[in-house]
C-alpha atoms as a PDB file:
ATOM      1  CA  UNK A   1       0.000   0.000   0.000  1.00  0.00           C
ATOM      2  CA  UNK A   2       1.763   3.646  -0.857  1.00  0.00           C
ATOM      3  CA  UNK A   3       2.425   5.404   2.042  1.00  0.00           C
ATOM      4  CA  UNK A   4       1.145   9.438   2.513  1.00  0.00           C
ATOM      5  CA  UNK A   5       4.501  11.127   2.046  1.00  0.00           C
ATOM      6  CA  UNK A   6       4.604  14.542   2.448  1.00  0.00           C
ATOM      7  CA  UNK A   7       7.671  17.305   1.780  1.00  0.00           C
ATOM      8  CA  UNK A   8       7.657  20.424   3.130  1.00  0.00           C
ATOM      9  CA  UNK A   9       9.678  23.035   2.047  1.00  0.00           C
ATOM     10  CA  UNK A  10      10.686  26.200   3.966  1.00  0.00           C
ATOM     11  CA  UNK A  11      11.246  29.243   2.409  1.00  0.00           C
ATOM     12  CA  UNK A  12      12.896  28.232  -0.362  1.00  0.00           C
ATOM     13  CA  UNK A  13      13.462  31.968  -1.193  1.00  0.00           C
ATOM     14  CA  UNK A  14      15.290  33.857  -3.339  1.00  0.00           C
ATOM     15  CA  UNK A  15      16.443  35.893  -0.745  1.00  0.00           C
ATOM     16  CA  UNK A  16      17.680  33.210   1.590  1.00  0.00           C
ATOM     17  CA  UNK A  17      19.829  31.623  -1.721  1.00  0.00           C
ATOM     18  CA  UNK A  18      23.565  32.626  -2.260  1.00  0.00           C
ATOM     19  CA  UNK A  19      22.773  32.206  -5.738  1.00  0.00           C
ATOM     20  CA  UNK A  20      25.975  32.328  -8.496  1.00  0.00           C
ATOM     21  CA  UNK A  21      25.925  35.642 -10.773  1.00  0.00           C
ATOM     22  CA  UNK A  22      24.237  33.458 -13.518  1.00  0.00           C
ATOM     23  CA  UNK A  23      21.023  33.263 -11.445  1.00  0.00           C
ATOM     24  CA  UNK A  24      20.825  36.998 -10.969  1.00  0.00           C
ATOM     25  CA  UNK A  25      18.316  38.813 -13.247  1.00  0.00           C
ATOM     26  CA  UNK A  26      18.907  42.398 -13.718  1.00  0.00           C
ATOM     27  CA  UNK A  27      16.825  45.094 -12.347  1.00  0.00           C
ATOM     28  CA  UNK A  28      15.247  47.047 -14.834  1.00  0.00           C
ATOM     29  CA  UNK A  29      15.348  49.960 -13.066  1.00  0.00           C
ATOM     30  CA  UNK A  30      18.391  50.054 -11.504  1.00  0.00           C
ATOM     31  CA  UNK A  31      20.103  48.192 -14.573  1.00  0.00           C
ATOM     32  CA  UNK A  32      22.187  46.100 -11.828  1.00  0.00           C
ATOM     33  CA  UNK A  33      21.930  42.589 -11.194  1.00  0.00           C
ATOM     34  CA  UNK A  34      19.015  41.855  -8.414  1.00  0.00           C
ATOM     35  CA  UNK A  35      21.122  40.262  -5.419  1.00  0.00           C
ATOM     36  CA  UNK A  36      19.751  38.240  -2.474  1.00  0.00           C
ATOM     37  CA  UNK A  37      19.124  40.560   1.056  1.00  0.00           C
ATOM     38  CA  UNK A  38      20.058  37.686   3.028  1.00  0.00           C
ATOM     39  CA  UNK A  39      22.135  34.775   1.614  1.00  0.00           C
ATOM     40  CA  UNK A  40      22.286  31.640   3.755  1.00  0.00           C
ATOM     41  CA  UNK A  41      25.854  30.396   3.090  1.00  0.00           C
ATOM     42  CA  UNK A  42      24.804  26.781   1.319  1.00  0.00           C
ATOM     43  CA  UNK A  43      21.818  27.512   0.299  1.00  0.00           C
ATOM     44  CA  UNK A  44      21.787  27.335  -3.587  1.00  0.00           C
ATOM     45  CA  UNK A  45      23.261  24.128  -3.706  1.00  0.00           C
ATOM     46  CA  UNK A  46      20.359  22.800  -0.462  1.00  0.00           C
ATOM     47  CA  UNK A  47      17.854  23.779  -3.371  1.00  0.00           C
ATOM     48  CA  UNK A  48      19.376  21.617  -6.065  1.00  0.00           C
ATOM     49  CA  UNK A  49      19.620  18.688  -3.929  1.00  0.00           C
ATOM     50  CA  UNK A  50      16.050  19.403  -2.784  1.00  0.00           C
ATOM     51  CA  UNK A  51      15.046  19.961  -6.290  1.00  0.00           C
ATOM     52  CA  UNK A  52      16.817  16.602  -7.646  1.00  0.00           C
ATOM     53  CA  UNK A  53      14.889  15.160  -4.777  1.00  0.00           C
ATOM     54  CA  UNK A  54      11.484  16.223  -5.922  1.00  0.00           C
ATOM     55  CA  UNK A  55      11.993  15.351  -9.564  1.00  0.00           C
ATOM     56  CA  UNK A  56      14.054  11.910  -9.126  1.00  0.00           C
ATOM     57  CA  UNK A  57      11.233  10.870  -6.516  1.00  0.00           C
ATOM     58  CA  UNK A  58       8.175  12.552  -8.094  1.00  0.00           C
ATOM     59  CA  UNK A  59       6.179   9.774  -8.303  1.00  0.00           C
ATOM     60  CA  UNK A  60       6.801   9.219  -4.625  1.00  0.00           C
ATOM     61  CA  UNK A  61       5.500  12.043  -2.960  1.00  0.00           C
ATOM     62  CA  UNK A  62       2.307  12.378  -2.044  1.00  0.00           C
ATOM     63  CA  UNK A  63       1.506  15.962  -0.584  1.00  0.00           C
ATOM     64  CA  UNK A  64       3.851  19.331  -1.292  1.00  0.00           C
ATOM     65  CA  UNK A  65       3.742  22.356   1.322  1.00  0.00           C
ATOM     66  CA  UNK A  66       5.845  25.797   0.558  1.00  0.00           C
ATOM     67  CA  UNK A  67       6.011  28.049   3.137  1.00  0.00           C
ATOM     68  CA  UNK A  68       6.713  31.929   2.141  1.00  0.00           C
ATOM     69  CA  UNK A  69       8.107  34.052   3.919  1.00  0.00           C
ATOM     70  CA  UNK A  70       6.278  36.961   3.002  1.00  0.00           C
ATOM     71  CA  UNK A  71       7.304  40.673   4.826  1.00  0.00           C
ATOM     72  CA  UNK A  72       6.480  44.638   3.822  1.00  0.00           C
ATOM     73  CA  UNK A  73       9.057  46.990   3.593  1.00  0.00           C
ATOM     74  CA  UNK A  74       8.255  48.694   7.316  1.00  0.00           C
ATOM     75  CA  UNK A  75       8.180  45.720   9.746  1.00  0.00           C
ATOM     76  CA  UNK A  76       9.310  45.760  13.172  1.00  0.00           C
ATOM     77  CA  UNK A  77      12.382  43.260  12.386  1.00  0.00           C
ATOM     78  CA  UNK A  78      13.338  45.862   9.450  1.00  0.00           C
ATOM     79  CA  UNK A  79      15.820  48.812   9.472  1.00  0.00           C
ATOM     80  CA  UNK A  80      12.958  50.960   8.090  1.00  0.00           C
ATOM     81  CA  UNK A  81      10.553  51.038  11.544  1.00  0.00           C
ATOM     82  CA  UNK A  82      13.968  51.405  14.152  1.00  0.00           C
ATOM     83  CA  UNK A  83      15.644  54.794  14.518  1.00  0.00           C
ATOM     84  CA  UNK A  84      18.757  54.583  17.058  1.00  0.00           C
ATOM     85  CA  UNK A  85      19.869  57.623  18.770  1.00  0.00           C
ATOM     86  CA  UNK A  86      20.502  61.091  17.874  1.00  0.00           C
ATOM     87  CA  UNK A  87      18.330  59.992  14.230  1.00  0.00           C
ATOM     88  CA  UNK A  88      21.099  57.424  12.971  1.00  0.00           C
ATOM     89  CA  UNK A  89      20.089  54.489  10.711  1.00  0.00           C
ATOM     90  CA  UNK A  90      19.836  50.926  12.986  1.00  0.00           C
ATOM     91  CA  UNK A  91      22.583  48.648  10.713  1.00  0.00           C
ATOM     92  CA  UNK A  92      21.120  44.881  10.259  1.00  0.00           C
ATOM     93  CA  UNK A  93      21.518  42.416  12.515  1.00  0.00           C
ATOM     94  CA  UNK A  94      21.389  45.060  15.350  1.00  0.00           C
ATOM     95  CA  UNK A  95      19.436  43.106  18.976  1.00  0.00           C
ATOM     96  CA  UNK A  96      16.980  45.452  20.687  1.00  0.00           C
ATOM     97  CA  UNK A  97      15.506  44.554  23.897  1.00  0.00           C
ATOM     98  CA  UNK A  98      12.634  46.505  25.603  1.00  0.00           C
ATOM     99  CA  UNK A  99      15.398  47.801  27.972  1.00  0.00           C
ATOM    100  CA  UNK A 100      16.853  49.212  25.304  1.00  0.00           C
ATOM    101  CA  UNK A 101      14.143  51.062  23.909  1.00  0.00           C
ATOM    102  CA  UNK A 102      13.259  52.356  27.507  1.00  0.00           C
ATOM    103  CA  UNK A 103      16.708  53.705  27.426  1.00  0.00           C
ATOM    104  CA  UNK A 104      16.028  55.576  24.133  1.00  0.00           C
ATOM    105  CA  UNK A 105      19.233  53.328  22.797  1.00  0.00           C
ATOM    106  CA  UNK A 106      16.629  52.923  19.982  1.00  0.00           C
ATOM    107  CA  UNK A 107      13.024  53.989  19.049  1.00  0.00           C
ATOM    108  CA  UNK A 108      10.456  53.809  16.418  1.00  0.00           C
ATOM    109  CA  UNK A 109      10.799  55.934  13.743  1.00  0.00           C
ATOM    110  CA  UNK A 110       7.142  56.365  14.461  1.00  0.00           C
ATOM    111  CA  UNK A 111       7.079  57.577  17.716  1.00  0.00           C
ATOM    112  CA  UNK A 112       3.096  56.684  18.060  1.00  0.00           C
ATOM    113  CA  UNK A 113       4.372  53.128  17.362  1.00  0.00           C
ATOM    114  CA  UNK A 114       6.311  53.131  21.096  1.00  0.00           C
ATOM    115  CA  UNK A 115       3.680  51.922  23.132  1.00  0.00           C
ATOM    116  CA  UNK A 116       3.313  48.532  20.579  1.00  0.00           C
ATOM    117  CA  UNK A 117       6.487  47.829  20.202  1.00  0.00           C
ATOM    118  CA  UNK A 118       7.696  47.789  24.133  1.00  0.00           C
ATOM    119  CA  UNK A 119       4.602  45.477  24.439  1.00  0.00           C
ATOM    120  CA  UNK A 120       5.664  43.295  21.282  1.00  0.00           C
ATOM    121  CA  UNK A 121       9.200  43.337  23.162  1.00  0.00           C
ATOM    122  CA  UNK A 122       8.135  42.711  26.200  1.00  0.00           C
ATOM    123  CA  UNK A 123       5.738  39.529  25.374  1.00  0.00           C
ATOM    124  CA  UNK A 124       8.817  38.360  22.822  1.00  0.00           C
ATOM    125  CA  UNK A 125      11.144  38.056  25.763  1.00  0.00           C
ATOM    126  CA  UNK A 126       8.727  36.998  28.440  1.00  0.00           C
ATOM    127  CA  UNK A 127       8.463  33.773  25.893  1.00  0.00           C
ATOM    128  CA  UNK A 128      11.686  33.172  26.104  1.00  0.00           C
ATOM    129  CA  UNK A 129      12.705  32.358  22.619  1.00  0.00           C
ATOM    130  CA  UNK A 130      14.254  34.941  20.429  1.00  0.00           C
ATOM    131  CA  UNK A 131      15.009  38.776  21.009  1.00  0.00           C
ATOM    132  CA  UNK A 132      13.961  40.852  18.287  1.00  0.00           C
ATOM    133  CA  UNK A 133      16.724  41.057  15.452  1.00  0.00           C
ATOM    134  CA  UNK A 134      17.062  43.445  12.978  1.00  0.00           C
ATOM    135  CA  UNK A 135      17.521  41.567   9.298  1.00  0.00           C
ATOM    136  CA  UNK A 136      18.091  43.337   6.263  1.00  0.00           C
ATOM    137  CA  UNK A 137      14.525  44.537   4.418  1.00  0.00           C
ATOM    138  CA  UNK A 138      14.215  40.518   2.680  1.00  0.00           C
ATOM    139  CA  UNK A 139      11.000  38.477   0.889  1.00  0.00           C
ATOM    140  CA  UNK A 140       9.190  41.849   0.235  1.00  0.00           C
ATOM    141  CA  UNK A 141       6.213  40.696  -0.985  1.00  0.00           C
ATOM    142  CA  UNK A 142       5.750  41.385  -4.541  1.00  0.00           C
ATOM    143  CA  UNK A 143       9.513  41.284  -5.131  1.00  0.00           C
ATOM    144  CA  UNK A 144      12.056  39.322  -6.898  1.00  0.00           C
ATOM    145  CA  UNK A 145      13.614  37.805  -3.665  1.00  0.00           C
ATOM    146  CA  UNK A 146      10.136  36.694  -1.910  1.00  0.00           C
ATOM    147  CA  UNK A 147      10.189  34.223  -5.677  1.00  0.00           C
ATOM    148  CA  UNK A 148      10.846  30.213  -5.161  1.00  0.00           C
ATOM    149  CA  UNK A 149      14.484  29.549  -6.182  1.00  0.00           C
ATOM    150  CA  UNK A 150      14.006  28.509  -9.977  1.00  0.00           C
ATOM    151  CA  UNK A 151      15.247  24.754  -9.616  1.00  0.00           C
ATOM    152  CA  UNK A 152      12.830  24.243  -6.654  1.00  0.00           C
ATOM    153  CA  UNK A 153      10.122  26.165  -8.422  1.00  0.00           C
ATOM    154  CA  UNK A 154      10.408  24.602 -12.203  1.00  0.00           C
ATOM    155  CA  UNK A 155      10.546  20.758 -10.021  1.00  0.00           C
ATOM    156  CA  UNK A 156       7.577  20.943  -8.016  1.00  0.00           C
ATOM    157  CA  UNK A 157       5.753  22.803 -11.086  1.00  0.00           C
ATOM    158  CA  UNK A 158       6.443  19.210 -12.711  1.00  0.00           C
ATOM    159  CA  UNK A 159       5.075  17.614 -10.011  1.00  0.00           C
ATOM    160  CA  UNK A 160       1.903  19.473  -9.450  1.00  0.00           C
ATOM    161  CA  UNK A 161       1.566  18.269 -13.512  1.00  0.00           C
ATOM    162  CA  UNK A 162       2.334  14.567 -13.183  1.00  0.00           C
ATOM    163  CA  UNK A 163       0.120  14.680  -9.927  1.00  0.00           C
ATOM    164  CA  UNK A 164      -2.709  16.359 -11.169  1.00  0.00           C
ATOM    165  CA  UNK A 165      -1.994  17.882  -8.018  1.00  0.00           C
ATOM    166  CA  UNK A 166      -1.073  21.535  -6.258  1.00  0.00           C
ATOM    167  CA  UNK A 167       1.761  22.410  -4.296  1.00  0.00           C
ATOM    168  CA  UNK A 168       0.311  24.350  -0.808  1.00  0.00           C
ATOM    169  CA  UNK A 169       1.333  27.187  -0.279  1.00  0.00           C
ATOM    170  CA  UNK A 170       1.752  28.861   2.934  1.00  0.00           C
ATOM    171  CA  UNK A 171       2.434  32.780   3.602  1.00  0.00           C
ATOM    172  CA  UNK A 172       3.447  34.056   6.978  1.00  0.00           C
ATOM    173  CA  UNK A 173       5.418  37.312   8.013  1.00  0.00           C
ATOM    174  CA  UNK A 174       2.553  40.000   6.076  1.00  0.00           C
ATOM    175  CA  UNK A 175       1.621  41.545  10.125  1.00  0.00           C
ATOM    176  CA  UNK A 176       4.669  44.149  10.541  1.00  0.00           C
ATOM    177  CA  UNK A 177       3.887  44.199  14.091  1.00  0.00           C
ATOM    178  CA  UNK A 178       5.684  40.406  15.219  1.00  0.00           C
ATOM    179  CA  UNK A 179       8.336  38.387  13.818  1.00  0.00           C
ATOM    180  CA  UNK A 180       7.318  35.244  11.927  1.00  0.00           C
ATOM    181  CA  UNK A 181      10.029  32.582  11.870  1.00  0.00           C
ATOM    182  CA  UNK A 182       7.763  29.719  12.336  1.00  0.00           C
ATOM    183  CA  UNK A 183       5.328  28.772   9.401  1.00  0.00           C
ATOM    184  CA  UNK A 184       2.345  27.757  11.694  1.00  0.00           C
ATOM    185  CA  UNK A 185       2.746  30.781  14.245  1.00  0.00           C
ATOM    186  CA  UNK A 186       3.949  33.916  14.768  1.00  0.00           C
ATOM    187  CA  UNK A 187       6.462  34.679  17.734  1.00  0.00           C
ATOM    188  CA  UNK A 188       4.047  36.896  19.947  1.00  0.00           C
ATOM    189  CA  UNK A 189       0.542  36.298  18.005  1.00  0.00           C
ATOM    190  CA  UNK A 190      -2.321  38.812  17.343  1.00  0.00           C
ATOM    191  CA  UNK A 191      -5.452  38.099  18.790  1.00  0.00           C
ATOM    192  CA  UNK A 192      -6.981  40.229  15.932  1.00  0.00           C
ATOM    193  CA  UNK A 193      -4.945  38.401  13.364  1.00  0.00           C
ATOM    194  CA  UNK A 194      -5.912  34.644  12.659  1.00  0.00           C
ATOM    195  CA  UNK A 195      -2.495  34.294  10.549  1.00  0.00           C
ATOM    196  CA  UNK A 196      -0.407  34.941  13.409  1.00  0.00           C
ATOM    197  CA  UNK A 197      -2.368  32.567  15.387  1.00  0.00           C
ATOM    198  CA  UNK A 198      -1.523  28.152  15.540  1.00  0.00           C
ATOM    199  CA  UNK A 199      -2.310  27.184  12.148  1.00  0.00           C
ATOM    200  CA  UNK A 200      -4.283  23.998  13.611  1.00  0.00           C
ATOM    201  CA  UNK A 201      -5.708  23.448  10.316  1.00  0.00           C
ATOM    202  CA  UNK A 202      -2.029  22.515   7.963  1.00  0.00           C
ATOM    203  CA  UNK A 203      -0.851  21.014  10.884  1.00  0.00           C
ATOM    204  CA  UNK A 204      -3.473  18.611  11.062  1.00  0.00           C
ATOM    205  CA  UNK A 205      -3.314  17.745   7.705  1.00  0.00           C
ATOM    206  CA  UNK A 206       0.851  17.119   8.507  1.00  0.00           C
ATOM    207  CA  UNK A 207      -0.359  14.546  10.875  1.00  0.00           C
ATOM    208  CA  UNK A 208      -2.034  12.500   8.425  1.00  0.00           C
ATOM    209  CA  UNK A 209       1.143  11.760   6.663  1.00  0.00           C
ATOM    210  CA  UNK A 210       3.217   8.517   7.438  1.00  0.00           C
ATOM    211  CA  UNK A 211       6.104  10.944   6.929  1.00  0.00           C
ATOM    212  CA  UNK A 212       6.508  14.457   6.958  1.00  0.00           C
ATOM    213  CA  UNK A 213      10.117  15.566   4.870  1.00  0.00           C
ATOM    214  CA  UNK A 214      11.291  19.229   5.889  1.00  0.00           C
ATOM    215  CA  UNK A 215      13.686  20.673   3.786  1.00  0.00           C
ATOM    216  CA  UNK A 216      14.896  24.459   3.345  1.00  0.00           C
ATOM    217  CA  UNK A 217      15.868  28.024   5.124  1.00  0.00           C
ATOM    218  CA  UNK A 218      16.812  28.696   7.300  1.00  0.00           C
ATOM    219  CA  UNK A 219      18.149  25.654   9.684  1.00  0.00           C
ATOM    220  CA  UNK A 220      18.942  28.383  12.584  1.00  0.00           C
ATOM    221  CA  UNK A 221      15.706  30.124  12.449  1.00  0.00           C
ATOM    222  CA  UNK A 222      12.392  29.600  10.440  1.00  0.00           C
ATOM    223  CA  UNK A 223      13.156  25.371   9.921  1.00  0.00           C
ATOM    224  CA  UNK A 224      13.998  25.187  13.789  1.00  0.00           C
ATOM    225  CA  UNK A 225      11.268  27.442  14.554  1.00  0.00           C
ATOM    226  CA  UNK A 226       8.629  25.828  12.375  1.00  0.00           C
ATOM    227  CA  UNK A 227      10.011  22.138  13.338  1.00  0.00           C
ATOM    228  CA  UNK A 228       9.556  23.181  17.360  1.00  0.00           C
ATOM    229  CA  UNK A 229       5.886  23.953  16.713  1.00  0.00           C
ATOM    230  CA  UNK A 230       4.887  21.137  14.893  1.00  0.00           C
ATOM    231  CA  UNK A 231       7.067  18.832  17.112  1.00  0.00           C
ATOM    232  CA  UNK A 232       5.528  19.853  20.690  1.00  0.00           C
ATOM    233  CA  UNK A 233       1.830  20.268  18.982  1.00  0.00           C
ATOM    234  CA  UNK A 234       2.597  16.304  17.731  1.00  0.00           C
ATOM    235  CA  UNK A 235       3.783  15.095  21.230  1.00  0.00           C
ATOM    236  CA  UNK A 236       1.195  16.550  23.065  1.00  0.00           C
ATOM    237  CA  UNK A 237      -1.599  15.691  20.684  1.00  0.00           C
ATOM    238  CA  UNK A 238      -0.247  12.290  19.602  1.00  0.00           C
ATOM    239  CA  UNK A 239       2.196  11.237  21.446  1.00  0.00           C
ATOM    240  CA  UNK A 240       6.202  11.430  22.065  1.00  0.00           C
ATOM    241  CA  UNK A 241       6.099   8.395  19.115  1.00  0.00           C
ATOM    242  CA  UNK A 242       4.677  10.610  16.363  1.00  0.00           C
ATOM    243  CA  UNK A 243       7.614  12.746  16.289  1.00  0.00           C
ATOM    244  CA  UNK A 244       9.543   9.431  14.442  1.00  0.00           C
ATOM    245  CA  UNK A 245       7.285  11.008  11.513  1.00  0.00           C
ATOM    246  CA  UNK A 246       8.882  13.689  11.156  1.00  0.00           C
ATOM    247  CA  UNK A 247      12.356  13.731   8.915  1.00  0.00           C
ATOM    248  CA  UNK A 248      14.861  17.093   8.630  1.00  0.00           C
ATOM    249  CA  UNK A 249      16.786  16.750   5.128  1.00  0.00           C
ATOM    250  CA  UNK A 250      20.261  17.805   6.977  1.00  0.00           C
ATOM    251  CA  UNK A 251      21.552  18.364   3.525  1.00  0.00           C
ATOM    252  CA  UNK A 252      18.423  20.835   1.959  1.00  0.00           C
ATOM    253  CA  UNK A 253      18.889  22.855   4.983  1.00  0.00           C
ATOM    254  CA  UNK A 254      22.065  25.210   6.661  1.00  0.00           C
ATOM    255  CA  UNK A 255      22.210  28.049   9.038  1.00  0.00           C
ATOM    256  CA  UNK A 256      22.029  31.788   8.831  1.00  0.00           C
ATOM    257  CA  UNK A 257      26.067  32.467   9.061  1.00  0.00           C
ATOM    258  CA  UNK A 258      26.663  33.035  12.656  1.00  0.00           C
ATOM    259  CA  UNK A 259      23.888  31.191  14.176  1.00  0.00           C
ATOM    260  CA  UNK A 260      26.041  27.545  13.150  1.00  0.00           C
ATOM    261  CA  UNK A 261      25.912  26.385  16.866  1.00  0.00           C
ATOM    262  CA  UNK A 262      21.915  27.400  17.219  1.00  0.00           C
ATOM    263  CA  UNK A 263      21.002  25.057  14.166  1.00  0.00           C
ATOM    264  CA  UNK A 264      23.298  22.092  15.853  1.00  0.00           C
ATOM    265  CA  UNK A 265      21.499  22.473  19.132  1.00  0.00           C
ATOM    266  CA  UNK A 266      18.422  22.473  17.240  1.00  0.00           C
ATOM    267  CA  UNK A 267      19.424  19.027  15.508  1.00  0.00           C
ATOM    268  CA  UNK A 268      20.628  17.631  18.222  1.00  0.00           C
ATOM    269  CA  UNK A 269      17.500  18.488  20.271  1.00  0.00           C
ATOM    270  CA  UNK A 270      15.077  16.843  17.642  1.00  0.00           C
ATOM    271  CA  UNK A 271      16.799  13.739  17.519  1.00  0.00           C
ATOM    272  CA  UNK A 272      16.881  12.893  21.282  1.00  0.00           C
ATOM    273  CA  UNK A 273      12.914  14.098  21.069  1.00  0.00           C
ATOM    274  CA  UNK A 274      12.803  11.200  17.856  1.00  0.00           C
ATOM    275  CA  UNK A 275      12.471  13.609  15.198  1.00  0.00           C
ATOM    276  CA  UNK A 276      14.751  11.871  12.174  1.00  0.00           C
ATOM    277  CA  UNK A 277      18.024  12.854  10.423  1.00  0.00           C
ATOM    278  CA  UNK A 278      18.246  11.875   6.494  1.00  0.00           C
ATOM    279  CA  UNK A 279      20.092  12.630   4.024  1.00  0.00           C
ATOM    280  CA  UNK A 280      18.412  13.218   0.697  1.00  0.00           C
ATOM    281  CA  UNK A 281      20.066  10.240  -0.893  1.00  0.00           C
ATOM    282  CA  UNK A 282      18.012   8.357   1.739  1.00  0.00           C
ATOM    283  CA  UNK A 283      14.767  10.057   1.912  1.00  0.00           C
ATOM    284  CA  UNK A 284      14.697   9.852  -2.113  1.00  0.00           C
ATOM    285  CA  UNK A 285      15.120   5.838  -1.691  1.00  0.00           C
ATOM    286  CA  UNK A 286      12.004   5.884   0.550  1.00  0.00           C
ATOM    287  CA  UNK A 287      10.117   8.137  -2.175  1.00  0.00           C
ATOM    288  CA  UNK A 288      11.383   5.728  -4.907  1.00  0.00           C
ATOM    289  CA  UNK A 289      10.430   2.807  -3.119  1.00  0.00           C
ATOM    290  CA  UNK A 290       6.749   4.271  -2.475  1.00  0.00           C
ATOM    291  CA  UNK A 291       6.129   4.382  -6.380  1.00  0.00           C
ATOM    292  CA  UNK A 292       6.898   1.126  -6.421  1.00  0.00           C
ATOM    293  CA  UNK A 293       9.883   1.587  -8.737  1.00  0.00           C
ATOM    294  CA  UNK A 294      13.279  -0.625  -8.451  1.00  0.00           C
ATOM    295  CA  UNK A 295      15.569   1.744  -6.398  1.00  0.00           C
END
């Protein structure tokens, strides 16, 4: 009997890709090449593998989910809503903690935006997970970096026509007022905004698989930070046992430079909860052997 086997892919951006110069289209405006706002060192060749993966194993796979990261240009983890003090520009990859706002070390270029964002800050740090980082301004929605890397893109398009099927696709990151690293939640979510809330509803549908595949970027933040939600929502629904469904594609994923240790914690910590390590060599001779083809 074939088995439900699902991939998900993680924001398998343009943005997050250190692409080669022959992948860069150029701007017509600008008339320079469009460049990535926040390269993962490893990426471009995690989306070839992942894209051999989905064509070599095509007939394999049962279920596709893309999540997008999907931002506007002023968002509270962009250098467009922070002013630091004295009116200079806040650089990227700049921390800010509510105690430094309170200092005036940094504030809102909107200064009617204070009161939100020393409650965002607050709430972000009472949970315990991330502080709020600057990034550069990345997956602006509309824009040549928020695309699906072309290889990734062009094999799951040939999937969705051998399947008769269609790839989900998941946006998160459009509320400028929380950070969205996770694909089923936002870090501090808005009671007024169902897409910052659990998404109960894809997560479900993860559970029916026999195996869940995640693959993409990045390792250190939105694939741990998706992979943690799903993981504790499994165990405590399902059981410690269901994590075993879930599989991380150690070679379609890597780490936002600097955050190398983070993403090996994070690995480590899913395999002592059960949550598997493959290669994609091995999860494409599952998806081979679920078409029923020799291997």
């Amino acid at each position: 009997m074939k088995r439900n086997l699902h991939l998900l892919m993680i924001d398998p951006q343009n943005d997050f890709c250190d692409l080669p110069a022959s992948y860069l289209p150029t701007d017509p405006v600008t008339r320079q090449p469009l460049r990535p706002a926040l390269p993962v060192p490893g990426a471009h060749q995690d989306m070839l593998r992942l894209a051999g993966l989905i064509n070599r194993g095509r007939a394999g796979i049962s279920a596709l989910s893309v999540t997008l990261d999907s931002h506007h240009r002023f968002d509270i983890a962009h250098p467009t809503f922070w002013t630091a003090a004295g009116g200079a520009a806040v650089a990227p990859f700049t921390e800010i903690t509510a105690a430094d706002v309170r200092a005036q070390k940094y504030l809102p270029r909107h200064l009617a935006s204070l009161p939100i964002a020393l409650n965002y800050l607050d709430r972000l740090e009472a949970a315990g997970r991330y502080q709020l980082m600057v990034w550069p301004v990345h997956c602006e929605i509309g824009s040549w970096g928020h695309n699906v890397h072309a290889d990734v893109r062009a094999a799951y398009g040939h999937w969705e026509d051998a399947a008769l099927g269609i790839v989900a696709k998941l946006a998160k990151g459009s509320n400028p007022w929380t950070e969205h690293y996770s694909a089923v939640q936002a870090e501090v979510p808005d009671a007024d905004d169902p897409d910052t809330q659990f998404n109960y509803k894809f997560v479900r549908t993860l559970a029916e698989a026999d195996r869940i595949y995640v693959a993409g970027e990045a390792g250190s933040h939105c694939v741990k930070a998706t992979v943690e939600h799903i993981a504790d929502y499994f165990e405590q629904q399902y059981g410690a046992a269901s994590l075993a469904k879930l599989a991380l594609v150690t070679d379609c994923i890597s780490p936002v430079s600097g955050f190398e240790a983070q993403y090996q914690d994070f690995l480590q910590a899913m395999a002592a909860r059960g949550v598997q390590l493959l290669q994609s060599s091995d999860a494409l001779a599952e998806l081979i052997a679920n078409a029923g083809e020799p291997a």
